[in-house]
N, C-alpha and C. Protein backbone atom coordinates (compact mmCIF):
# COMPACT_ATOMS: atom_id res chain seq x y z
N UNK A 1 97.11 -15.73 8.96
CA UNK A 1 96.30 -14.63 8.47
C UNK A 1 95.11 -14.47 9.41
N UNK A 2 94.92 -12.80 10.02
CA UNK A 2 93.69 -12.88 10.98
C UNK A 2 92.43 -12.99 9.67
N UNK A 3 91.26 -13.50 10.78
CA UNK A 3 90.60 -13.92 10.22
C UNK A 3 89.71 -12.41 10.49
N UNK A 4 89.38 -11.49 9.29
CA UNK A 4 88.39 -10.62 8.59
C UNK A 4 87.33 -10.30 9.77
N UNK A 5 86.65 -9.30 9.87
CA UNK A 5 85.65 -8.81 10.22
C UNK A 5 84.07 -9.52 9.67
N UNK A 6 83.07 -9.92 10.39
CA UNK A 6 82.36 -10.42 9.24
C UNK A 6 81.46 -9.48 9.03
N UNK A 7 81.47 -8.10 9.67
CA UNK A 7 80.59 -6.87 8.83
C UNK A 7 81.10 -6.49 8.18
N UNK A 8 82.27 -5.97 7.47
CA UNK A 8 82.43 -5.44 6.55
C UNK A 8 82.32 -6.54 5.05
N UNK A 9 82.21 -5.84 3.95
CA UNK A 9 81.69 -6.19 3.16
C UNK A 9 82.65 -6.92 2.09
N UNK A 10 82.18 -7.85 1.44
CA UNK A 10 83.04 -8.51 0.70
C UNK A 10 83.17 -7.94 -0.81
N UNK A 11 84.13 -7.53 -1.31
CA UNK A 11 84.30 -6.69 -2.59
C UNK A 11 85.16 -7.56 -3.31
N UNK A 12 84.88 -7.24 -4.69
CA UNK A 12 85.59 -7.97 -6.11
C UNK A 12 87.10 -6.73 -5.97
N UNK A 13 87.98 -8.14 -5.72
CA UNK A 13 89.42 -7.12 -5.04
C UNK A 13 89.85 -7.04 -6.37
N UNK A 14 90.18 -8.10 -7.40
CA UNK A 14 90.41 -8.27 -9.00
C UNK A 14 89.87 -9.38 -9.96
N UNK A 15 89.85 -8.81 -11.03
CA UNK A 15 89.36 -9.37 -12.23
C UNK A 15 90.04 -9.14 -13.23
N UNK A 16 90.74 -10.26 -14.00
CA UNK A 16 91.64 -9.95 -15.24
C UNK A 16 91.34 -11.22 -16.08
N UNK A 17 91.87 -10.91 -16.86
CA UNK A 17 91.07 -11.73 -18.16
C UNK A 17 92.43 -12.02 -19.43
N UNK A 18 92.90 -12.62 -19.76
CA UNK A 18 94.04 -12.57 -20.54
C UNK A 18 93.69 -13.59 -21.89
N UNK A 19 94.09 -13.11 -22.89
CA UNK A 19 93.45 -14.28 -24.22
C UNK A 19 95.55 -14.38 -24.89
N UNK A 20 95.86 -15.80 -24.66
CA UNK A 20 96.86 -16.17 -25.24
C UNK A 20 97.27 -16.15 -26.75
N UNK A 21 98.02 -15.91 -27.10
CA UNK A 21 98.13 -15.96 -28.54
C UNK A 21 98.24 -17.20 -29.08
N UNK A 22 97.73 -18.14 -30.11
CA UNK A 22 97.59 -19.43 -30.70
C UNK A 22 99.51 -19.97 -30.48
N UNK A 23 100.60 -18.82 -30.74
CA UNK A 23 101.93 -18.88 -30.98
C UNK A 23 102.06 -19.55 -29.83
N UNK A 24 101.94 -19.60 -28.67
CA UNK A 24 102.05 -18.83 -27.18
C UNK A 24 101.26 -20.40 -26.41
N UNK A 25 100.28 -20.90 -27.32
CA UNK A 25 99.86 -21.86 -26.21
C UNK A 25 97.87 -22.09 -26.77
N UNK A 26 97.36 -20.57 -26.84
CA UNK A 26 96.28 -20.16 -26.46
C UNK A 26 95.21 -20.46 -25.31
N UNK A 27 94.25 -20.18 -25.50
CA UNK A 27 93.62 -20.15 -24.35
C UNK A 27 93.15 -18.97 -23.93
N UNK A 28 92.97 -19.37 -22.49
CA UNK A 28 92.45 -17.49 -21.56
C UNK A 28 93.06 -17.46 -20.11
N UNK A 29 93.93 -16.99 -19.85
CA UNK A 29 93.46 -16.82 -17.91
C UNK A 29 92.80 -15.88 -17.62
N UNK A 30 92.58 -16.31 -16.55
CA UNK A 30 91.20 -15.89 -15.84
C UNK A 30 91.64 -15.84 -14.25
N UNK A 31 91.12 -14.53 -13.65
CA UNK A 31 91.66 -13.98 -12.20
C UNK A 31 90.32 -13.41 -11.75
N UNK A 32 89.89 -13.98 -10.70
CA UNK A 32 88.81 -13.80 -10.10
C UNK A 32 89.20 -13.61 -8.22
N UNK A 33 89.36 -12.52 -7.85
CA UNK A 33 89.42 -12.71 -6.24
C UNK A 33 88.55 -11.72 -5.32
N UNK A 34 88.20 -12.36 -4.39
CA UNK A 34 86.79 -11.34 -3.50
C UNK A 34 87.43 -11.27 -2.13
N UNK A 35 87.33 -10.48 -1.66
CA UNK A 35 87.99 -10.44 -0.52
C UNK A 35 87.48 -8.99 0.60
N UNK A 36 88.14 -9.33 1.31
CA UNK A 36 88.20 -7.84 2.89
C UNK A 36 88.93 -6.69 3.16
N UNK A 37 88.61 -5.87 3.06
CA UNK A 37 89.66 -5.03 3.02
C UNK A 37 89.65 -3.96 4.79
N UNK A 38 90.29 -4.19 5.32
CA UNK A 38 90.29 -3.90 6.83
C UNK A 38 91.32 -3.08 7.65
N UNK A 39 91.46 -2.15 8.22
CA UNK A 39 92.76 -1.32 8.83
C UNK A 39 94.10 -1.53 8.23
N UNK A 40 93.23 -1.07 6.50
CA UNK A 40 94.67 -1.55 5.51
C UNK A 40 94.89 -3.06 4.94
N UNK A 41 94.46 -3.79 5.36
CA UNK A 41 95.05 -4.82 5.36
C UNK A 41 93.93 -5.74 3.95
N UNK A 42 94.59 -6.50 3.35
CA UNK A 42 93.57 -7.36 2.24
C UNK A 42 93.41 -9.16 3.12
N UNK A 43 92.45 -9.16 3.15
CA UNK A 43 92.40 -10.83 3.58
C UNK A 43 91.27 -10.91 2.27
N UNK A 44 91.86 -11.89 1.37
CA UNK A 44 91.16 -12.85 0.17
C UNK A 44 89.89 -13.73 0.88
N UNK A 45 89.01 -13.57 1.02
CA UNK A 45 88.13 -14.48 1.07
C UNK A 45 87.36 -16.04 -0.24
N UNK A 46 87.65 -15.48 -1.49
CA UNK A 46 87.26 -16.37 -2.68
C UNK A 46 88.06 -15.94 -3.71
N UNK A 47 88.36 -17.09 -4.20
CA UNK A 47 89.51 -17.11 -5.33
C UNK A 47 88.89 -17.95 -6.52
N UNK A 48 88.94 -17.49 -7.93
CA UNK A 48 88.88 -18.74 -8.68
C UNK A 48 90.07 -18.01 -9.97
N UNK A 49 90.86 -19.12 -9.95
CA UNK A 49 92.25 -18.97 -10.92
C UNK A 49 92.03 -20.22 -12.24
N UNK A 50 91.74 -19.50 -13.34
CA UNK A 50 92.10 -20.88 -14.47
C UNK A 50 92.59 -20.02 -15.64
N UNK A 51 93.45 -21.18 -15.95
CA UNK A 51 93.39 -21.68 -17.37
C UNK A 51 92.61 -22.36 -18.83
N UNK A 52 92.27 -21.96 -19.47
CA UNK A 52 91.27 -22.62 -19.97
C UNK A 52 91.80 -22.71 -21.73
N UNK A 53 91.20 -23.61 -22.08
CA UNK A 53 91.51 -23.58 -23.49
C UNK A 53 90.59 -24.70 -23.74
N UNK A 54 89.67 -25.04 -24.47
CA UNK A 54 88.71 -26.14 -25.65
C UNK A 54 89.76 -26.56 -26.65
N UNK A 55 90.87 -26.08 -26.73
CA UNK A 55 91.73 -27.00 -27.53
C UNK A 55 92.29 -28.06 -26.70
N UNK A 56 92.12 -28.16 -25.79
CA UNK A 56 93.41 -29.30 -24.70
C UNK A 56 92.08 -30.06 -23.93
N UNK A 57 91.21 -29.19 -23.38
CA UNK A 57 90.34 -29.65 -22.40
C UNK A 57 88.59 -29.35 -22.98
N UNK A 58 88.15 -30.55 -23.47
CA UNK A 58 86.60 -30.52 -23.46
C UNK A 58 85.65 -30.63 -22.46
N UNK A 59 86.25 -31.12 -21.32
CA UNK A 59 85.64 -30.80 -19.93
C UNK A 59 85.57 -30.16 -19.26
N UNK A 60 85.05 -29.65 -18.49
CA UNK A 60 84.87 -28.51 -16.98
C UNK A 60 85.17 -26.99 -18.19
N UNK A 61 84.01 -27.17 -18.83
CA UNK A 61 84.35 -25.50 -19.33
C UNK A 61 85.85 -25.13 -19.95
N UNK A 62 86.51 -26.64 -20.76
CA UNK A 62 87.60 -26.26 -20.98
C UNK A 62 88.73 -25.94 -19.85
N UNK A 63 88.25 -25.85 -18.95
CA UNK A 63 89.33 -25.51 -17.88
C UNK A 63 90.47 -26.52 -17.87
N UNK A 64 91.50 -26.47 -18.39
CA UNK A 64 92.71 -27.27 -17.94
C UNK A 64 93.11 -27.00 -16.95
N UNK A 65 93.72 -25.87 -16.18
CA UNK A 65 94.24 -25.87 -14.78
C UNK A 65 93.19 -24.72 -14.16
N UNK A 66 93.13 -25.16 -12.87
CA UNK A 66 92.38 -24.11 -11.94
C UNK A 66 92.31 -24.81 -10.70
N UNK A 67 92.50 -23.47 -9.99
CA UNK A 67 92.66 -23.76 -8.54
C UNK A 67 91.25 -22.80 -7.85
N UNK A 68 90.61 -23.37 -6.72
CA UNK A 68 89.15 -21.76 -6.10
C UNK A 68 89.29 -22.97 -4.96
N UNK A 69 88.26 -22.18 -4.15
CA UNK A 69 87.52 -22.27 -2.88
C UNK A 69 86.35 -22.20 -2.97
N UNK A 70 86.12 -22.78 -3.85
CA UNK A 70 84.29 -22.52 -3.86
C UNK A 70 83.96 -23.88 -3.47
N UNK A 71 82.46 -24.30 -2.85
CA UNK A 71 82.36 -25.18 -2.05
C UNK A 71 82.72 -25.56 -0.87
N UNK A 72 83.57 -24.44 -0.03
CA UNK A 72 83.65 -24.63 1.25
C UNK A 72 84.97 -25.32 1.28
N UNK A 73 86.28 -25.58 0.26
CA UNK A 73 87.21 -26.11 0.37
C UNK A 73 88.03 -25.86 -1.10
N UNK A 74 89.42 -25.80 -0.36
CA UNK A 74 90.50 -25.82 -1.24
C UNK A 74 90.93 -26.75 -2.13
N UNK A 75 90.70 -26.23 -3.74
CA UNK A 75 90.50 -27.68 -4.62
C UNK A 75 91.70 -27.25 -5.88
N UNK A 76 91.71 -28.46 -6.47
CA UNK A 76 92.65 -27.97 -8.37
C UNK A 76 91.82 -28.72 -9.22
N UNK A 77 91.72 -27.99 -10.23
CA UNK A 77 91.06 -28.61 -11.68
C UNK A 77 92.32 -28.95 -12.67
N UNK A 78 92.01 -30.24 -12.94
CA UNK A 78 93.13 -30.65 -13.87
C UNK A 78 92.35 -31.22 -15.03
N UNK A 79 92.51 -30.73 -16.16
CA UNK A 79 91.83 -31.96 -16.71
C UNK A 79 90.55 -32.15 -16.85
N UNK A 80 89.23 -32.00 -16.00
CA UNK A 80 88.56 -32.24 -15.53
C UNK A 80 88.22 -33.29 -14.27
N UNK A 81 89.48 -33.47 -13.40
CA UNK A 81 89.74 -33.95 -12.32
C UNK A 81 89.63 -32.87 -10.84
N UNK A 82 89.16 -33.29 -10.08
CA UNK A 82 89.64 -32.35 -8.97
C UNK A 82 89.76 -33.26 -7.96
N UNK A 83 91.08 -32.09 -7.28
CA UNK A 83 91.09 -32.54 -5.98
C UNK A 83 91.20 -31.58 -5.03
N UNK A 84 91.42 -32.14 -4.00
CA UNK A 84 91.55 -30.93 -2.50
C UNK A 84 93.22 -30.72 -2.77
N UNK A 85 93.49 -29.45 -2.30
CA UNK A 85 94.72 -29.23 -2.15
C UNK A 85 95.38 -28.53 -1.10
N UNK A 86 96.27 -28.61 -0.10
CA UNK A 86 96.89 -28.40 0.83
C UNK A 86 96.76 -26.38 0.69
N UNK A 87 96.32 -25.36 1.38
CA UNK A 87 96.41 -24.13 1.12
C UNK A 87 97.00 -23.43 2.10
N UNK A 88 97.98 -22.78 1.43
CA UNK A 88 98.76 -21.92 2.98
C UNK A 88 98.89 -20.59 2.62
N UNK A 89 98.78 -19.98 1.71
CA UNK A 89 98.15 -18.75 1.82
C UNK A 89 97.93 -18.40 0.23
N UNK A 90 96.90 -17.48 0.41
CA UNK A 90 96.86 -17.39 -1.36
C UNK A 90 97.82 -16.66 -2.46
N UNK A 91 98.37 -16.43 -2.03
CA UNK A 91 99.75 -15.80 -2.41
C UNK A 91 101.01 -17.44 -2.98
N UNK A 92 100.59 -18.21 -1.90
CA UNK A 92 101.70 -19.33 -2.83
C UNK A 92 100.27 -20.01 -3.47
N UNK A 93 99.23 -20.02 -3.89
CA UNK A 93 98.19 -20.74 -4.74
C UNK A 93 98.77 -20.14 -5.87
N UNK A 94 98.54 -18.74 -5.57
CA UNK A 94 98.83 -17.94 -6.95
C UNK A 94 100.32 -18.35 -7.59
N UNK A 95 100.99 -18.36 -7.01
CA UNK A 95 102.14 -19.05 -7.67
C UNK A 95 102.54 -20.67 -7.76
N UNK A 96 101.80 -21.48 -7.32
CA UNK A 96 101.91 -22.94 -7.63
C UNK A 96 101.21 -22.94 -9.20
N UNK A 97 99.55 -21.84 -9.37
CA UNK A 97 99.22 -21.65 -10.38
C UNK A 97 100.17 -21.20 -11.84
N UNK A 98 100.65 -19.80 -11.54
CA UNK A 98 101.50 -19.58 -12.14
C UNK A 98 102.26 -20.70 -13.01
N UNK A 99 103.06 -21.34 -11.66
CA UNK A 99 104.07 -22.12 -12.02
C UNK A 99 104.00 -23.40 -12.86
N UNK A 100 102.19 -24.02 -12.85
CA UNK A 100 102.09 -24.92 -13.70
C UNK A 100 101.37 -24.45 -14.97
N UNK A 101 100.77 -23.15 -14.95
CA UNK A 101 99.93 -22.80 -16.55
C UNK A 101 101.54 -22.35 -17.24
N UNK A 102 102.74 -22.00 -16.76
CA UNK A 102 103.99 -21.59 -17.57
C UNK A 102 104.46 -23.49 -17.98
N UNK A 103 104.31 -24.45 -16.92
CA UNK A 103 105.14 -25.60 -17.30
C UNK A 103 103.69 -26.37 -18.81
N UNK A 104 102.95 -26.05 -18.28
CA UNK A 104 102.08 -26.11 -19.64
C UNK A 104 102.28 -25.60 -20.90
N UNK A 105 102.62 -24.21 -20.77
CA UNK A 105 102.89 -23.77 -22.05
C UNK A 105 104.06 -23.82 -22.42
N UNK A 106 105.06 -24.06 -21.88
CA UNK A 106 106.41 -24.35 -22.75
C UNK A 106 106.64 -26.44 -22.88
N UNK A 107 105.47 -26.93 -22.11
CA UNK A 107 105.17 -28.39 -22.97
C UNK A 107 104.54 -27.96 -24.44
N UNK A 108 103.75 -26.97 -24.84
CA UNK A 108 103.14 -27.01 -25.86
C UNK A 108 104.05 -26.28 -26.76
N UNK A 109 104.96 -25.21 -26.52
CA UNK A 109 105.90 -25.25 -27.57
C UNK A 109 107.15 -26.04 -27.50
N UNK A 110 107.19 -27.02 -26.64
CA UNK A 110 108.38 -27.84 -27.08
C UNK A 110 107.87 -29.29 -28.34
N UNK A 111 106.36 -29.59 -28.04
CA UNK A 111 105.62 -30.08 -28.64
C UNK A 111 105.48 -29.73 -30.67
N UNK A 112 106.32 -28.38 -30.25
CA UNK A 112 105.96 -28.05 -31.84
C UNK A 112 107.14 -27.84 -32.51
């Protein structure tokens, strides 16, 4: 990915907000991305992706899963654990995300 212009300006590319149904898991996701927008092209500059629920997780704001770049490095919230995580473009973040807030919620309805 070329790396962005640094005059042009950094804009809120999306924001979505989702509230789970109690049936379903509950919780919220949450889609936060800032980014460049340049001869067409989107380069993501800041990401923050979670999951959250105070039923599973009393730490980090409830956040059970989340993945950002804030702090100058590529991290995951588990739990209230973090670590650095390997990033190759934000397009597979978004779907490693995906792929574990879905293996979460069908642990919680197999759970029931």
């Amino acid at each position: 990915m070329a790396t962005p212009n640094k005059t042009k300006p950094e804009v809120l590319l999306e924001r979505r907000r989702h509230e789970l149904k109690p049936k379903s898991g509950g919780g919220i996701l949450s889609y936060e991305v800032w980014g460049v927008v340049e001869n067409g092209k989107t380069h993501v500059t800041r990401y923050n992706l979670a999951y959250i629920n105070l039923a599973l997780c009393a730490v980090d704001h409830g956040r059970v899963l989340g993945y950002d770049n804030a702090h100058g490095y590529h991290h995951r919230h588990h739990m209230g654990q973090v670590e650095p995580v390997e990033h190759t473009s934000f397009e597979a973040t978004v779907e490693k995300f995906q792929e574990e807030v879905m293996a979460l919620l069908n642990a919680h309805k197999e759970s029931k």
